[in-house]
Protein backbone atom coordinates (compact mmCIF):
# COMPACT_ATOMS: atom_id res chain seq x y z
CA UNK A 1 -9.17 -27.36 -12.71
CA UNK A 2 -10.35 -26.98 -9.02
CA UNK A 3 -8.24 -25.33 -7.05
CA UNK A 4 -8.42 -25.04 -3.16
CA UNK A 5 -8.25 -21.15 -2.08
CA UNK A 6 -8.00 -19.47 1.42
CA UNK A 7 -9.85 -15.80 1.24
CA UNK A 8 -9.15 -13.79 4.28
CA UNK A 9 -11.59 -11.57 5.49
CA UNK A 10 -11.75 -8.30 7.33
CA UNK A 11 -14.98 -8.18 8.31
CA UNK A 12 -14.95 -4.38 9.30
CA UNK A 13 -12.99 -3.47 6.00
CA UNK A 14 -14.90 -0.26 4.21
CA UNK A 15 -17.47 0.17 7.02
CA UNK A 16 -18.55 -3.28 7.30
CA UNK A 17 -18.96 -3.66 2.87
CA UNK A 18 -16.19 -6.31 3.18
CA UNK A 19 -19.05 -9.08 4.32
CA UNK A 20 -20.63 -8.52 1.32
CA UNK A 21 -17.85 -8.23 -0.76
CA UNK A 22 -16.68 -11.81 0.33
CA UNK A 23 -19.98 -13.68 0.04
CA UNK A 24 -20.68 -12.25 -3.71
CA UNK A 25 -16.74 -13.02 -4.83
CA UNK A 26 -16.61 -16.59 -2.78
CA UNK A 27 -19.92 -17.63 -4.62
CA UNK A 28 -18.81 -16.43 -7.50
CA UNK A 29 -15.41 -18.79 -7.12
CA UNK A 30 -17.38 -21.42 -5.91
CA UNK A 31 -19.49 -21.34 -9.10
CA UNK A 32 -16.32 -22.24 -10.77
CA UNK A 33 -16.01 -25.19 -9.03
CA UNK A 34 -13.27 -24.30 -6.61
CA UNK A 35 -12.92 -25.38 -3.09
CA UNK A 36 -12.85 -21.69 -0.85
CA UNK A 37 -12.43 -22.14 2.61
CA UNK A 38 -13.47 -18.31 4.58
CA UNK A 39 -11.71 -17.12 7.55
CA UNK A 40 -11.36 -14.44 9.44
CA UNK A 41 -9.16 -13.20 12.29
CA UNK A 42 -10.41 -11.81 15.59
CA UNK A 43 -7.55 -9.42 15.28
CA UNK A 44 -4.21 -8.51 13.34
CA UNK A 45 -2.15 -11.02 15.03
CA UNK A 46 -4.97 -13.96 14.98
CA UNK A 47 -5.10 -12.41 10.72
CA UNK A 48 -1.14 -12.97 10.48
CA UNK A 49 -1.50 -16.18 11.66
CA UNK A 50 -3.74 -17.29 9.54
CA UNK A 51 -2.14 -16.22 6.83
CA UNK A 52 0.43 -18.00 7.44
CA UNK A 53 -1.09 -21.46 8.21
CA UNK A 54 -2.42 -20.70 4.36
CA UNK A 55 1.08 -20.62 2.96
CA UNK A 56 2.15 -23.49 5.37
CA UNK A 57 -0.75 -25.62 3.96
CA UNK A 58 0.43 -24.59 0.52
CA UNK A 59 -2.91 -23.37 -0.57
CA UNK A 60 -3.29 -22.77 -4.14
CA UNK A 61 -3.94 -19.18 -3.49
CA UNK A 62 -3.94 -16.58 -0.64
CA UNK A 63 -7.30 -14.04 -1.38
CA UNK A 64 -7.27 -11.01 0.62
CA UNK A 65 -11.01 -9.09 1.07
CA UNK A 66 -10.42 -6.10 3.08
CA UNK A 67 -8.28 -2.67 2.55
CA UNK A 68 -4.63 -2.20 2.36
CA UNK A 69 -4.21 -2.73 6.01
CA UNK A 70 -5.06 -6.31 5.45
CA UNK A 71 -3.23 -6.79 2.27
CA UNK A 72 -0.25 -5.46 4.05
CA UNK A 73 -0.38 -8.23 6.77
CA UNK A 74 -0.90 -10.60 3.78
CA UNK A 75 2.37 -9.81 2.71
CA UNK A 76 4.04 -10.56 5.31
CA UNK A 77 2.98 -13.82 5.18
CA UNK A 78 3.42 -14.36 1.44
CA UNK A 79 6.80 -12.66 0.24
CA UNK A 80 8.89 -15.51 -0.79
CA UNK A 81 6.61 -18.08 -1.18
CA UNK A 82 5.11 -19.76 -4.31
CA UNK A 83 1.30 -19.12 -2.97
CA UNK A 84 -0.36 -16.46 -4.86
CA UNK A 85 -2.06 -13.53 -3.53
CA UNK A 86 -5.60 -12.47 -4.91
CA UNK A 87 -7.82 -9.67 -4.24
CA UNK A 88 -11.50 -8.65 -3.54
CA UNK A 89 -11.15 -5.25 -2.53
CA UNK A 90 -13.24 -3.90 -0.02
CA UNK A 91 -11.17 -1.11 1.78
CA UNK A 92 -10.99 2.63 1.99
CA UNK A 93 -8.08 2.91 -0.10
CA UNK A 94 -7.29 -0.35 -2.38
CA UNK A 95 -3.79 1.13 -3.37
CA UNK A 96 -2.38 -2.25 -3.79
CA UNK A 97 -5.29 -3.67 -5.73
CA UNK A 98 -5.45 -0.77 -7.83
CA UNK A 99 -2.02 -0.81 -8.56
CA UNK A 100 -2.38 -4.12 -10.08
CA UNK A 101 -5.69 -3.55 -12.20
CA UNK A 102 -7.98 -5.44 -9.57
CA UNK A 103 -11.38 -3.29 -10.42
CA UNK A 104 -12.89 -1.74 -7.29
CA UNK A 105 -16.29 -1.42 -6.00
CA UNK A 106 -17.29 -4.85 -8.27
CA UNK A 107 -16.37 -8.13 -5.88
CA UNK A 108 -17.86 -10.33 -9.08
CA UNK A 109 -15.63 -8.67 -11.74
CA UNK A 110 -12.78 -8.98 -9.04
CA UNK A 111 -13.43 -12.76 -8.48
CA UNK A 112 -13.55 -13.24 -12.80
CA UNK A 113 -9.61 -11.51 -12.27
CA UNK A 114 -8.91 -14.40 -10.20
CA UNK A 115 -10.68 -16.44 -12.26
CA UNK A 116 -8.34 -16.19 -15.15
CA UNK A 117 -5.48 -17.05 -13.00
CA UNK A 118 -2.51 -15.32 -14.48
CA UNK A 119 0.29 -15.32 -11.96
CA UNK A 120 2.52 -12.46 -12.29
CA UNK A 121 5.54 -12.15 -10.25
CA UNK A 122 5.89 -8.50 -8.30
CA UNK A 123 8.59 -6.87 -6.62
CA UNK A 124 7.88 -5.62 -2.92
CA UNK A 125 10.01 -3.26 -0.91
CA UNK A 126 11.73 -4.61 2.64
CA UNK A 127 12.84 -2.42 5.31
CA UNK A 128 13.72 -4.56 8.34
CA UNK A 129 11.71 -7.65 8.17
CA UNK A 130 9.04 -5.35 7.27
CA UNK A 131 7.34 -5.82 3.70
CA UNK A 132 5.48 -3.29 1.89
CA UNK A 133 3.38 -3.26 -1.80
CA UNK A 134 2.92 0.36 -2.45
CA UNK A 135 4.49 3.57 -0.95
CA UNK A 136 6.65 4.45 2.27
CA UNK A 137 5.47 7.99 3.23
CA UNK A 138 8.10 10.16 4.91
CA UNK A 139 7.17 13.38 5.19
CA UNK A 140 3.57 15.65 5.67
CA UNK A 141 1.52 12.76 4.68
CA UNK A 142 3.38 11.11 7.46
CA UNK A 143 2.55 14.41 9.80
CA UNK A 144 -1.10 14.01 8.79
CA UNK A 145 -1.20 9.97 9.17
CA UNK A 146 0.19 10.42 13.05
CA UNK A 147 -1.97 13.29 13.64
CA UNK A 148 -5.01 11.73 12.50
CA UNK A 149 -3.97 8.89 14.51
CA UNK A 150 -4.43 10.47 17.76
CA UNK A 151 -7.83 11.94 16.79
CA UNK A 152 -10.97 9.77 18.09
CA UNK A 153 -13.21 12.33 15.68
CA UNK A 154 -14.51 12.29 13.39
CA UNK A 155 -14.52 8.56 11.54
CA UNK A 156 -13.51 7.82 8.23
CA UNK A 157 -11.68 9.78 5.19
CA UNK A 158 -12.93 13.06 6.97
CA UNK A 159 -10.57 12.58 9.97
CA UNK A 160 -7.77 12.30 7.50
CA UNK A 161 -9.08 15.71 5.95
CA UNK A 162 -9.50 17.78 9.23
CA UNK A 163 -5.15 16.47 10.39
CA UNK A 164 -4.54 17.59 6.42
CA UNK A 165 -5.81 21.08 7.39
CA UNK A 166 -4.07 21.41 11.08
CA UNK A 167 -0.81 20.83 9.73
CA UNK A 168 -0.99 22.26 6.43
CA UNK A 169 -1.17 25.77 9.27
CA UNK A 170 1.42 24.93 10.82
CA UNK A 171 4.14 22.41 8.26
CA UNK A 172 7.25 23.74 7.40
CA UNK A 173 9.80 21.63 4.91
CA UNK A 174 11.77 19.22 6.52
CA UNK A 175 15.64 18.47 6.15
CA UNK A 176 16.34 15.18 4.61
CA UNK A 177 19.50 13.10 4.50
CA UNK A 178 19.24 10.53 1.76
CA UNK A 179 21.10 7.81 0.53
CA UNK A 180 20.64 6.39 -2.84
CA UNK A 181 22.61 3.49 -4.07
CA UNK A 182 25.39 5.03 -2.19
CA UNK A 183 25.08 8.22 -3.22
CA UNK A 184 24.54 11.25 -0.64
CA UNK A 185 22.01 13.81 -0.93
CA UNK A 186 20.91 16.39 1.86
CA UNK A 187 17.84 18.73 1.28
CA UNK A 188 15.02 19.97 1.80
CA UNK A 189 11.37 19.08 1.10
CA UNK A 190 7.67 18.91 1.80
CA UNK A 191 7.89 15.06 1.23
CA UNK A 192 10.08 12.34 0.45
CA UNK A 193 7.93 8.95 -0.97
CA UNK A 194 9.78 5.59 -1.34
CA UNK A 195 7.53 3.86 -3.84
CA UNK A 196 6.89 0.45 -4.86
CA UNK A 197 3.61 1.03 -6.58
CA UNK A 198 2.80 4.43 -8.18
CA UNK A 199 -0.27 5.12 -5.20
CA UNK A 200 -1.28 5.86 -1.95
CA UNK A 201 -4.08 7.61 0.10
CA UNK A 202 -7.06 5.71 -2.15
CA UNK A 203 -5.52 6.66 -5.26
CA UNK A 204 -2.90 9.47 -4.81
CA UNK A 205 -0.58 8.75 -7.41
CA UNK A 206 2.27 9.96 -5.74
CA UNK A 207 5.22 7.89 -7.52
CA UNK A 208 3.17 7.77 -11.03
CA UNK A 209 5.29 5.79 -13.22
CA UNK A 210 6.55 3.27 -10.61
CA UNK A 211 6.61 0.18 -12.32
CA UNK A 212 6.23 -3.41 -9.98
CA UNK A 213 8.40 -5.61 -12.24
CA UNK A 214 11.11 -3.15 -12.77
CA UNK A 215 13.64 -4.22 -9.31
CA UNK A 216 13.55 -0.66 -8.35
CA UNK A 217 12.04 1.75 -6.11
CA UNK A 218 10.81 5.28 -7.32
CA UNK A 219 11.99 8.02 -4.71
CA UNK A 220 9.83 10.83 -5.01
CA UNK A 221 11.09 14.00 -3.79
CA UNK A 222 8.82 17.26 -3.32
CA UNK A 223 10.73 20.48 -2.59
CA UNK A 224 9.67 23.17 -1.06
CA UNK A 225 6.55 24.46 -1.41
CA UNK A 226 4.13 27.39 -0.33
CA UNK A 227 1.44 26.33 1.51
CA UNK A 228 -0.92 28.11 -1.29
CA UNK A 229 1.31 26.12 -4.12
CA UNK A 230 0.54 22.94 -2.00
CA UNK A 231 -2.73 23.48 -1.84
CA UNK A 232 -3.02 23.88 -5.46
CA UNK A 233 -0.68 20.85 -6.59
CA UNK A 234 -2.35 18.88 -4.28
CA UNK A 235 -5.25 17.53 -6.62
CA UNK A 236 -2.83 16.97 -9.54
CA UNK A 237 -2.02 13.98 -7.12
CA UNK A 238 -4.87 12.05 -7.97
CA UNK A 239 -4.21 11.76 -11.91
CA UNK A 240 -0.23 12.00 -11.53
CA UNK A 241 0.20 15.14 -13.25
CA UNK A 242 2.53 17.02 -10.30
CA UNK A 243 5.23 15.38 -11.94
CA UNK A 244 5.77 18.12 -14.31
CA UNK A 245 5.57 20.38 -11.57
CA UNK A 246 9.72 22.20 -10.97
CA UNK A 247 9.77 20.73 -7.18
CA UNK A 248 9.43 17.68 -8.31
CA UNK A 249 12.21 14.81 -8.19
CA UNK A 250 12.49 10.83 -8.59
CA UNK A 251 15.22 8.86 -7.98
CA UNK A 252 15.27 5.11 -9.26
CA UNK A 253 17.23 2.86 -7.18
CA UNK A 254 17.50 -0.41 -5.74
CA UNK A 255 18.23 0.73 -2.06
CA UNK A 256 17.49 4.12 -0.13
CA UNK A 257 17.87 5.00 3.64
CA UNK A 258 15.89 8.41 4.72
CA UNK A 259 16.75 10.39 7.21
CA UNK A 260 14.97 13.12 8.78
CA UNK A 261 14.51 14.10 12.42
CA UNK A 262 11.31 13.13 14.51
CA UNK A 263 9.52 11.78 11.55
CA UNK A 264 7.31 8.55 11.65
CA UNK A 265 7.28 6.78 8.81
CA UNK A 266 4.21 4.92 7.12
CA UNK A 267 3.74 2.33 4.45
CA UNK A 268 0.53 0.63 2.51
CA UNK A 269 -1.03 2.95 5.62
CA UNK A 270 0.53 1.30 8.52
CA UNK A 271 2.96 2.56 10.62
CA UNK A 272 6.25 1.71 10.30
CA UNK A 273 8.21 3.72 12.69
CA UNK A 274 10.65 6.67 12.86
CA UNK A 275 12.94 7.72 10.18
CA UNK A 276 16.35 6.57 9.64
CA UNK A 277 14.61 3.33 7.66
CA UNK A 278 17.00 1.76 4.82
CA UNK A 279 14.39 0.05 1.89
CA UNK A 280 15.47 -2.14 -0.48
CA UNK A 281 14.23 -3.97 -3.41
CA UNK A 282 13.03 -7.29 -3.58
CA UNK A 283 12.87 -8.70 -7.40
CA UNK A 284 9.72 -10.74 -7.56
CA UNK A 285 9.29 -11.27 -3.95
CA UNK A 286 5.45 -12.73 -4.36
CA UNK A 287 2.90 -13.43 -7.14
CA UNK A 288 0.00 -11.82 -7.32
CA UNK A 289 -3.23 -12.78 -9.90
CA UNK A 290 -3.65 -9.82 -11.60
């Protein structure tokens, strides 16, 4: 059955690879005979709103190309609504599509996903009126996000790696207050994650084993470490095994507020702001295809 789809389109997404990304996964949709209508905003605000004129329109599907930056603004948009969100990935990291079995670095094999249409409802996580897909960082990848923030050099995943190495020099754990369906917890740690989905950082699985259709958030404590022991755990990130490790803890719970002085929070990679932030669960808050 044709269906009429909006893809959204950042064209700067993973150095410029976005454009291509869209025209190989929008002929590949058209090719299935359904009715794609490309847009892209000059900025984030002009991208909000035209997300949202898709869900006003009732479009029979929202389709994100671009990074987690442009996902996120997609949410906003989307949670509560019946339009669907679908993905061509085309970003640095791709947490959310990864977390949801898009395949990366294939815009053709990402378009057949869509394709199948196979709705699937998925919790997000709310602070505020703020909606987020995959992980709230609160702690040195928080550090690391601002620092690299304020850094004009170098470009890219390397900028990311030099702010990891300034205030790995210089971090020392931070005091947390933490609530967690009500109950109280004050401590210490290197991080605390609030996670939706289990990744972050282009595939850090920081909250491995966070499930999107459970109604709860996984809150991901990591004590204190050395900053040779972090070092070392550090890599276990990326397959999910430093959750065997003895500073780490997770929490499952419907609600959290964190707590912790002068941090800046960050979720799906954008700022969020500073820390006291309550999150909560929200059961099925859009539909993804994946």
């Amino acid at each position: 059955m044709p269906r009429d789809l909006v893809v959204l389109t950042n064209p700067v997404a993973g150095k410029g690879r976005a454009l291509a990304v869209r025209d190989a996964g929008i002929a590949r949709l058209r090719a299935a005979g359904h009715r794609v209508h490309a847009v892209a905003g000059r900025d984030a605000g002009d991208a909000l709103d035209l997300a949202r004129k898709a869900v006003a329109d009732r479009v029979d599907a929202l389709v994100v190309c671009g990074g987690d930056g442009l996902v996120s603004l997609a949410l906003q948009a989307l949670a509560g609504s019946d339009v669907p969100l679908g993905f061509l990935p085309a970003g640095t990291g791709n947490d959310a599509a990864r977390s949801v079995g898009v395949p990366l670095g294939d815009a053709v094999a990402a378009a057949d996903q869509i394709l199948r249409w196979r709705p699937r409802p998925m919790d997000l996580a709310r602070t505020g009126d703020r909606w987020f897909g995959t992980v709230l960082a609160a702690g040195i990848d928080a550090v690391v996000n601002e620092r690299a923030n304020r850094m004009s050099w170098p470009r890219g995943q390397m900028r990311y790696n030099l702010a990891t190495i300034a205030e790995l020099r210089v971090f020392e754990p931070l005091r947390y207050q933490l609530d967690l369906d009500g109950r109280h917890l004050a401590l210490e740690a290197m991080l605390v994650a609030v996670g939706n989905g289990p990744s972050f950082g282009g595939g850090l699985r920081i909250a491995e084993g966070a499930v999107l259709d459970d109604g709860l958030l996984d809150v991901v404590v990591i004590g204190p470490l050395s900053k040779a022991e972090l070092v070392r755990t550090y890599p276990k990130l990326f397959k999910g095994t430093h959750v065997d490790h003895p500073a780490f803890q997770r929490h499952r719970v419907r609600r959290v507020t964190v707590a912790s002085p002068g941090i800046v929070a960050y979720a799906d990679g954008e700022r969020l702001g500073p820390l006291p932030l309550t999150v909560e669960c929200v059961p099925g808050a859009i539909t993804v295809l994946a």
